[in-house]
N, C-alpha and C. Protein backbone atom coordinates (compact mmCIF):
# COMPACT_ATOMS: atom_id res chain seq x y z
N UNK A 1 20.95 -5.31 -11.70
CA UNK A 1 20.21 -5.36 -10.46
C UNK A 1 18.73 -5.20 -10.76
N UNK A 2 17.80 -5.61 -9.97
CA UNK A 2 16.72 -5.97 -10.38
C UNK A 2 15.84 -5.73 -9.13
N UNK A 3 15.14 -5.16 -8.27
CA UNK A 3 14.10 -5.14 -7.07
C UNK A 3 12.92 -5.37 -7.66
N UNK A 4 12.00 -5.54 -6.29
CA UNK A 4 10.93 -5.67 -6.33
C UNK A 4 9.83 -5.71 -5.19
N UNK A 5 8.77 -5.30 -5.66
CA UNK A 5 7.80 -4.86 -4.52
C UNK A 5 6.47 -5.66 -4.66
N UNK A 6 5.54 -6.20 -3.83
CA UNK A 6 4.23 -6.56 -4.48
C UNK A 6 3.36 -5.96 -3.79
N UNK A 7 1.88 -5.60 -4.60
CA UNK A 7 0.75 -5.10 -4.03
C UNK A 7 -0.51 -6.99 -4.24
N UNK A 8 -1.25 -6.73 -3.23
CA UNK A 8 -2.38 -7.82 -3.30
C UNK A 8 -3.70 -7.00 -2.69
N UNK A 9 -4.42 -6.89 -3.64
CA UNK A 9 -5.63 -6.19 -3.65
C UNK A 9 -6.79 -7.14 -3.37
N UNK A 10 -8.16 -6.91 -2.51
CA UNK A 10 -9.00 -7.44 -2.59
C UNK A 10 -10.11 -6.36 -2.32
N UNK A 11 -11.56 -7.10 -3.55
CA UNK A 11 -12.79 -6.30 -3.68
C UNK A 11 -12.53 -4.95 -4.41
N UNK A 12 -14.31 -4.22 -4.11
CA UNK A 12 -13.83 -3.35 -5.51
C UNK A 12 -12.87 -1.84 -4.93
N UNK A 13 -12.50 -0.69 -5.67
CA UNK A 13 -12.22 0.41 -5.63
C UNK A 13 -12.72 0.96 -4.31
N UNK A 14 -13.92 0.95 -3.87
CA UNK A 14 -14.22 2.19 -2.86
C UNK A 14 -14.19 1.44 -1.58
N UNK A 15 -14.33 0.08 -1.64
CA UNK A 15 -14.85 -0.71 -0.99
C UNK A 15 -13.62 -1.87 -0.50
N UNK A 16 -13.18 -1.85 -1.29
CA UNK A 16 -11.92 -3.19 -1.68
C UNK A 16 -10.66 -2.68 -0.30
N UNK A 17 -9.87 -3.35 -0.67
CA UNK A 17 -8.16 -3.18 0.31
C UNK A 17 -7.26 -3.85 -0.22
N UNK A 18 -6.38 -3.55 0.06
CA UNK A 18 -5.27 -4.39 0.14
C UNK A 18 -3.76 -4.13 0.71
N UNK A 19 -2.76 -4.68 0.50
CA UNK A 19 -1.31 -4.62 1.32
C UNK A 19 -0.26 -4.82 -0.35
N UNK A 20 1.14 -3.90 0.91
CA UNK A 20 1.80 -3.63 -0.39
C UNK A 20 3.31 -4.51 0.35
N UNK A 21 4.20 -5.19 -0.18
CA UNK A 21 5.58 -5.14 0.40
C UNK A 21 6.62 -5.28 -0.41
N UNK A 22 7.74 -5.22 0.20
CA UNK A 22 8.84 -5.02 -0.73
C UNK A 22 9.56 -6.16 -0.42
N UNK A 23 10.85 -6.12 -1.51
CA UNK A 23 11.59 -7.48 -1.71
C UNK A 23 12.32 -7.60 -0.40
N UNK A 24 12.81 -6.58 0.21
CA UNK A 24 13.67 -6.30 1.48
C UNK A 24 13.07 -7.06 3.01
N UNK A 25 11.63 -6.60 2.91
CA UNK A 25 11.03 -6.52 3.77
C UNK A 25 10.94 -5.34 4.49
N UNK A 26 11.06 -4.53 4.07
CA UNK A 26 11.40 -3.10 4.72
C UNK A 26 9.69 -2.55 5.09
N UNK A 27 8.62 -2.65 4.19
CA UNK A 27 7.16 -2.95 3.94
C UNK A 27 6.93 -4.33 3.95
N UNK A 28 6.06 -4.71 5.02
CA UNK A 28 5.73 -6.02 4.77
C UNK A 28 3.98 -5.80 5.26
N UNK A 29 2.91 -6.47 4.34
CA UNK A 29 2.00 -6.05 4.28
C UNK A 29 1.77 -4.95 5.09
N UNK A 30 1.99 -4.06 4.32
CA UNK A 30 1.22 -2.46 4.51
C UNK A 30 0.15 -1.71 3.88
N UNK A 31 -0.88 -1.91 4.43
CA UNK A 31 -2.14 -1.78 4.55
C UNK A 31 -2.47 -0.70 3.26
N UNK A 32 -3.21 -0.73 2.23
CA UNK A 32 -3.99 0.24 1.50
C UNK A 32 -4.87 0.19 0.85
N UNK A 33 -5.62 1.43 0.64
CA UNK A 33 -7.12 1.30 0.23
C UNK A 33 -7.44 3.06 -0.74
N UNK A 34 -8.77 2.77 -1.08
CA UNK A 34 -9.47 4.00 -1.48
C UNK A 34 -9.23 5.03 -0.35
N UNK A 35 -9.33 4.65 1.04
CA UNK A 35 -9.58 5.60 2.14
C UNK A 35 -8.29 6.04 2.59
N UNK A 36 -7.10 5.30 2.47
CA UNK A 36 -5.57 5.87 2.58
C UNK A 36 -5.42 6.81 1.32
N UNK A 37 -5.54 6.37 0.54
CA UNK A 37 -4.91 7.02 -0.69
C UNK A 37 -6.11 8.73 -0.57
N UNK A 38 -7.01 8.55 -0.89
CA UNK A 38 -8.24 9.51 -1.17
C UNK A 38 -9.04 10.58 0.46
N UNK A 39 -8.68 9.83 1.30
CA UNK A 39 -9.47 9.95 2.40
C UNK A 39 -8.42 10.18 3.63
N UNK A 40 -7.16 10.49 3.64
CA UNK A 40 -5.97 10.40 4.80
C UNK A 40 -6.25 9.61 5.92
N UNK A 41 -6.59 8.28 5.43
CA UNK A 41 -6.51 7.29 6.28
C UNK A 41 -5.69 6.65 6.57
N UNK A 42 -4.95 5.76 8.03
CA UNK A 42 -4.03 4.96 8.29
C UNK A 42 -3.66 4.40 6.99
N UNK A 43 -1.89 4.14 6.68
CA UNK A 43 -2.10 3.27 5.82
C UNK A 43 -1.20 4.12 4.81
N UNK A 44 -1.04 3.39 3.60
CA UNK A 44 -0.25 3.96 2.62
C UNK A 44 -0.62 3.57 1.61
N UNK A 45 -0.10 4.43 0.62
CA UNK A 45 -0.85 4.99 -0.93
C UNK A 45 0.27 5.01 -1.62
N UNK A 46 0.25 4.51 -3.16
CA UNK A 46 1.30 4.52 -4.15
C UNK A 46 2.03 5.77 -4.51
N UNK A 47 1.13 6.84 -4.33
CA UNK A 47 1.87 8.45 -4.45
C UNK A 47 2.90 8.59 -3.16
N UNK A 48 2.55 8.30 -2.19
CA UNK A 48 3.88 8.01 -1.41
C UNK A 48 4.84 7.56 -0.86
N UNK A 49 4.66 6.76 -1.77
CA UNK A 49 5.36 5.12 -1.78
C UNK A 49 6.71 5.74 -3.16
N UNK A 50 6.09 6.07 -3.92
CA UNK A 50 6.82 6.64 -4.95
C UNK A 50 7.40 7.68 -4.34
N UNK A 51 6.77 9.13 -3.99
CA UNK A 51 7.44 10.28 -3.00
C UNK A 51 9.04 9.91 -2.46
N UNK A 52 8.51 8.69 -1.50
CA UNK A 52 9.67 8.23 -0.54
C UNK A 52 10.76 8.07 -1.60
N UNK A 53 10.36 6.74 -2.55
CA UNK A 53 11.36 6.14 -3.35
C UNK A 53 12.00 7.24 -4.60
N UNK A 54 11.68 8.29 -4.80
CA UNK A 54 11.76 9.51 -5.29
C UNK A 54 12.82 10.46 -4.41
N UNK A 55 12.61 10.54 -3.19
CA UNK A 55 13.02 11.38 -2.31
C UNK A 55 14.83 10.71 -2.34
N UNK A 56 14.40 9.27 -1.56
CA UNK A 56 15.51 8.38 -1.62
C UNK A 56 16.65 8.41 -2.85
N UNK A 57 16.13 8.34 -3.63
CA UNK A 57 16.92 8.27 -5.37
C UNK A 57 17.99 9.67 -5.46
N UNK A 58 17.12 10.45 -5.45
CA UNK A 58 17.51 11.99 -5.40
C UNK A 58 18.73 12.42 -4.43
N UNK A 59 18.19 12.24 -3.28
CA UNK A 59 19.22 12.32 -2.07
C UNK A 59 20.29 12.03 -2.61
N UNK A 60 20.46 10.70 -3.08
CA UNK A 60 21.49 9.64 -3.15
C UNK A 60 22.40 10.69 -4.72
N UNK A 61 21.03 10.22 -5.62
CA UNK A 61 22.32 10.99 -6.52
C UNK A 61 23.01 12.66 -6.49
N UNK A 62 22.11 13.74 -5.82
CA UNK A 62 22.99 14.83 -5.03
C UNK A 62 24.31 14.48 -4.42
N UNK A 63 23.81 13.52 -3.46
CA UNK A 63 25.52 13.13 -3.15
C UNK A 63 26.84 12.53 -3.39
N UNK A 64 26.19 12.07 -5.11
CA UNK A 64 27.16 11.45 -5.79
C UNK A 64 27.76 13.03 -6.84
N UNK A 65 26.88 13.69 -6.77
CA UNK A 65 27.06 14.65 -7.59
C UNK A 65 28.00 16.23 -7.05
N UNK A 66 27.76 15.84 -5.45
CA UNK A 66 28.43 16.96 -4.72
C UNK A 66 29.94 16.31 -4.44
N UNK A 67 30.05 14.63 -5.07
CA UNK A 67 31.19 13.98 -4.26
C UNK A 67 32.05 14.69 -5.90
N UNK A 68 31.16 14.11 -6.71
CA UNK A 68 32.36 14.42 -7.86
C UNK A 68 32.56 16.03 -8.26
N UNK A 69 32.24 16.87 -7.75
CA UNK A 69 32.67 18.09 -7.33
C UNK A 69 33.77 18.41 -6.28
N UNK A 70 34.02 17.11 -5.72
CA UNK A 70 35.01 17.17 -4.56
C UNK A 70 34.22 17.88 -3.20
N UNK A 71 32.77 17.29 -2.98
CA UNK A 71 32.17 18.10 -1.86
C UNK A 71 31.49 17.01 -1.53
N UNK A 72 31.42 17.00 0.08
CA UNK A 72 30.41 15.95 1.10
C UNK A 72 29.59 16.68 1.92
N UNK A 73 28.58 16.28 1.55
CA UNK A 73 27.21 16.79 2.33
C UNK A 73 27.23 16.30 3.78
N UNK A 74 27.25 17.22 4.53
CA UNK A 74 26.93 16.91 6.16
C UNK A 74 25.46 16.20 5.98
N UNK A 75 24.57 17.21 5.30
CA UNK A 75 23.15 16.30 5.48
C UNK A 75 22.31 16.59 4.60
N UNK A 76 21.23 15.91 3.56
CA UNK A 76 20.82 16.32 2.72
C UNK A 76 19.56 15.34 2.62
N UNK A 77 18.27 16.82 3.02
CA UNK A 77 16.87 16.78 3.44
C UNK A 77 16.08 16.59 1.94
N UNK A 78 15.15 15.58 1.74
CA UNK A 78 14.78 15.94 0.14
C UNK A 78 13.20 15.24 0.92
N UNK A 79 11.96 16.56 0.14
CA UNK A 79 10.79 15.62 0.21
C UNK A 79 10.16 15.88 -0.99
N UNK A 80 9.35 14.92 -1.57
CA UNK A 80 9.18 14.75 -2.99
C UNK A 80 7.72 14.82 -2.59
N UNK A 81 6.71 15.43 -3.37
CA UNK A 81 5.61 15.69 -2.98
C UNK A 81 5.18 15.23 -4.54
N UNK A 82 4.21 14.36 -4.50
CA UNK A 82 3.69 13.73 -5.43
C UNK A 82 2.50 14.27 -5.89
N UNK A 83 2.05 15.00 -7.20
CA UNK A 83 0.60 15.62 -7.21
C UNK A 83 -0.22 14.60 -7.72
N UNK A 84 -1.47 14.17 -7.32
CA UNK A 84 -2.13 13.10 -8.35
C UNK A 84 -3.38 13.83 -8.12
N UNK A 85 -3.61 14.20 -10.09
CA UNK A 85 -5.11 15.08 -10.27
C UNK A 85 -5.75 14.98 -10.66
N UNK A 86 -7.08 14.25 -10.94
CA UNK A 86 -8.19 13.93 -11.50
C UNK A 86 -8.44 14.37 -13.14
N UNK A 87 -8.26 13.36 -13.79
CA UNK A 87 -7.50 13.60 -15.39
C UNK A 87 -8.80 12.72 -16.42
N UNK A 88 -9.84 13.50 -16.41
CA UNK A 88 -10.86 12.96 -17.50
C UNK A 88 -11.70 11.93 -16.69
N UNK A 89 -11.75 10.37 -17.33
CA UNK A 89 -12.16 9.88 -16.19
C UNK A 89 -11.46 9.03 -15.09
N UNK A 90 -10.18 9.50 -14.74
CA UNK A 90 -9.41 8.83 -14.09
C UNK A 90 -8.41 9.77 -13.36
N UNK A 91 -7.45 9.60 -12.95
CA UNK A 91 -5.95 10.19 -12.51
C UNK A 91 -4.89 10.45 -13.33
N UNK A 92 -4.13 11.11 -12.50
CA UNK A 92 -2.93 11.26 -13.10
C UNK A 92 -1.96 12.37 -12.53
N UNK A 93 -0.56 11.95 -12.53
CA UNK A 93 0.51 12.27 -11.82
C UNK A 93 1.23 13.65 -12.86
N UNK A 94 0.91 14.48 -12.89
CA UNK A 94 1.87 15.65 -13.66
C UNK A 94 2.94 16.00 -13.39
N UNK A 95 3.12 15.95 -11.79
CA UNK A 95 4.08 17.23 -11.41
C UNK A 95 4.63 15.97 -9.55
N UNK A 96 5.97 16.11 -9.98
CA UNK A 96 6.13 15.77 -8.49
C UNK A 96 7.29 17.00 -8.08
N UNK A 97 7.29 17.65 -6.61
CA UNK A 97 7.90 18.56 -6.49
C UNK A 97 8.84 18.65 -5.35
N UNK A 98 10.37 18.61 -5.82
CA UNK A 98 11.14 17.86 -4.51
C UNK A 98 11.61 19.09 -3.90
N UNK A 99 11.62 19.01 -2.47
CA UNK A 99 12.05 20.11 -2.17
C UNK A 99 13.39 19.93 -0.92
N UNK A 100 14.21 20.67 -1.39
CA UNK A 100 16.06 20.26 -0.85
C UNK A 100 16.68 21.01 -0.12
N UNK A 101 16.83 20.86 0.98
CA UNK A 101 17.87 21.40 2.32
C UNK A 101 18.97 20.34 2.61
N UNK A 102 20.23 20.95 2.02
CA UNK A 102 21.55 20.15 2.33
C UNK A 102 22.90 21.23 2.90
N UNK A 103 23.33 20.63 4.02
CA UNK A 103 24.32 21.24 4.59
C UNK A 103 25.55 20.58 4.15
N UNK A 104 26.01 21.60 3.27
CA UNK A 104 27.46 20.97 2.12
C UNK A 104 28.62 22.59 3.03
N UNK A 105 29.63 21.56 3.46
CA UNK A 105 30.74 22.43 4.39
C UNK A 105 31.39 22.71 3.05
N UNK A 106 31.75 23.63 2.58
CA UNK A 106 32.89 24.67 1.59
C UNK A 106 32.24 24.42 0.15
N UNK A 107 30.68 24.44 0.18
CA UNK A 107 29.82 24.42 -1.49
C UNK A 107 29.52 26.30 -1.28
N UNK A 108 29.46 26.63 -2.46
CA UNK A 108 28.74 27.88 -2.71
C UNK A 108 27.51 27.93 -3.45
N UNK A 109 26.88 28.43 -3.37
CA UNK A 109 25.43 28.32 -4.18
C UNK A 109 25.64 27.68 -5.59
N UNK A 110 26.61 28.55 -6.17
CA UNK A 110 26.23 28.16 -8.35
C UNK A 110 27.07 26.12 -8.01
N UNK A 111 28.03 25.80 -7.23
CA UNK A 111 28.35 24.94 -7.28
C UNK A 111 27.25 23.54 -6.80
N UNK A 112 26.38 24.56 -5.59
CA UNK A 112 25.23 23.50 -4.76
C UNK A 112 24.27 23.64 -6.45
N UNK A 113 23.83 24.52 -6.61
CA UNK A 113 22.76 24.14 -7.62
C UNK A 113 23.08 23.79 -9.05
N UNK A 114 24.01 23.50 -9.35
CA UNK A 114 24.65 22.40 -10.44
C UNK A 114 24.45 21.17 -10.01
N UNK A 115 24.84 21.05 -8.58
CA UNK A 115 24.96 19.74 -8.81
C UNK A 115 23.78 19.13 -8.26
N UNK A 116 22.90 20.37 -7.60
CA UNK A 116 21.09 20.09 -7.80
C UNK A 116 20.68 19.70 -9.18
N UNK A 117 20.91 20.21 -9.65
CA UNK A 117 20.25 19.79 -11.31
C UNK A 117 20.89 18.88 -12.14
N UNK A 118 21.94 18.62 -11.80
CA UNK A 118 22.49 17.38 -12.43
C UNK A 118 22.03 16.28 -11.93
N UNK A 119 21.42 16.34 -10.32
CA UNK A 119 21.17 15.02 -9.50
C UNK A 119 19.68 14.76 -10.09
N UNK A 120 19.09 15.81 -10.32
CA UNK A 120 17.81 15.79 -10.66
C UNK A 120 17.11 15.47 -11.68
N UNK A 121 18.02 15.61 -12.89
CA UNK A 121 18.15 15.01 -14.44
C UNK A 121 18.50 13.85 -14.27
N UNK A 122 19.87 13.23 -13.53
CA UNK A 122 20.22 11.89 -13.48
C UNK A 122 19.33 11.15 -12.22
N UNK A 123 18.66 11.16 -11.75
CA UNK A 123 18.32 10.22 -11.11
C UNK A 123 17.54 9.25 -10.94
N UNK A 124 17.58 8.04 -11.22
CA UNK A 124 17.10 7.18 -12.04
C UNK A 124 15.46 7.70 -12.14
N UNK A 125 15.26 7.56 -11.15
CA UNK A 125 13.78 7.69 -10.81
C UNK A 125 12.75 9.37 -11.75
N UNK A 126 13.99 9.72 -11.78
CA UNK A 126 13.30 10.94 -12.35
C UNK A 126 13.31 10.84 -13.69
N UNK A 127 14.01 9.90 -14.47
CA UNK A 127 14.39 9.86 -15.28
C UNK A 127 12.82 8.62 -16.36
N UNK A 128 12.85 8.14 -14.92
CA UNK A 128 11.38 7.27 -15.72
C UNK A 128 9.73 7.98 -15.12
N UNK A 129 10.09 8.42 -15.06
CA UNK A 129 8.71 9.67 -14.83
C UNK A 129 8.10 10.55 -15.83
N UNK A 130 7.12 10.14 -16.39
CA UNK A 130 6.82 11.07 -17.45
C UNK A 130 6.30 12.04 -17.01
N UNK A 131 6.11 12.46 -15.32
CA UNK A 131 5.81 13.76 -14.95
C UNK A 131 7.12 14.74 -14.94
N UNK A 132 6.56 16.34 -14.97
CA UNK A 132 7.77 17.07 -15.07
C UNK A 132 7.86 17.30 -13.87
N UNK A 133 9.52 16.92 -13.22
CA UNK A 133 10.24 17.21 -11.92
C UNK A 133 10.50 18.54 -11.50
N UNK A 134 9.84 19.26 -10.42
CA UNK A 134 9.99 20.84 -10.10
C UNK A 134 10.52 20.24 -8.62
N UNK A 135 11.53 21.57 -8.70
CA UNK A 135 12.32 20.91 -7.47
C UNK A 135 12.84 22.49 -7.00
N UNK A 136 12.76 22.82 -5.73
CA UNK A 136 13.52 24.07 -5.03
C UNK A 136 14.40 23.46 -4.03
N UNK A 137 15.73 23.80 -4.44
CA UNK A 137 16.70 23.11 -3.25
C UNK A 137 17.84 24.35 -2.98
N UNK A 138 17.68 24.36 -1.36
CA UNK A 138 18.00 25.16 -0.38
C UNK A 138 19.61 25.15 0.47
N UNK A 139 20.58 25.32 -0.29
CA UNK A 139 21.83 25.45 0.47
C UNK A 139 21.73 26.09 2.32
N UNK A 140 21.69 25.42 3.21
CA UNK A 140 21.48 25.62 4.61
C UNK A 140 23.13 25.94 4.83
N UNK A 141 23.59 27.21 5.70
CA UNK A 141 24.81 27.13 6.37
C UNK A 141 24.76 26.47 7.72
């Protein structure tokens, strides 16, 4: 399997814009710039574009990971907070930090956070990240 997303940029860095979309159409030109990303302007930025697709990944493999435990998640909350920190003369992503509220009917804690950390090692996305994944995830009754 194979996806795909495109960005089309125009002009420079501070000044410039452009739109991002995906193969789905799920994003179809969505608007971004210096002033989304840097400035919390309308619009969307690659740190949370990743976040989402981070968040998404995760979710997914928790619940493959609570299934092969013989457990189904009523509901399972994940937000991935992306750090991007001014690294010499440029950026850079160190640390993304997911944070997990899942309502699992008959999990106990050591069983929920196994299969937190197994989802979190395996999931694809985390897995091609050369930032280190910090993650606090929250068994809800």
């Amino acid at each position: 399997m194979q996806k795909y997303a495109t960005a089309h940029w125009e002009g420079g860095l501070k000044d410039g814009n452009g739109h991002i979309s995906t193969e789905s159409g799920a994003l179809k030109d969505q608007p971004y710039g210096f002033n989304t990303r840097f400035e919390d302007k309308p619009g969307s930025n690659p740190e949370e574009l990743l976040g989402a697709a981070h968040a998404g990944c995760f979710s997914m493999a928790l619940s493959g990971q609570l299934a092969e435990a013989g457990l189904t998640a009523k509901s399972i909350d994940t937000k991935a907070s992306v750090v991007l920190e001014k690294d010499g003369d440029g950026f850079s992503i160190p640390e993304v930090r997911l944070t997990v509220s899942a309502r699992v009917p008959g999990a106990d804690q050591a069983a929920f956070d196994k299969a937190a950390n197994a989802a979190k090692e395996g999931c694809p996305l985390s897995k091609v990240l050369n930032a280190k994944v910090v993650m606090s995830a929250e068994l809800l009754s």
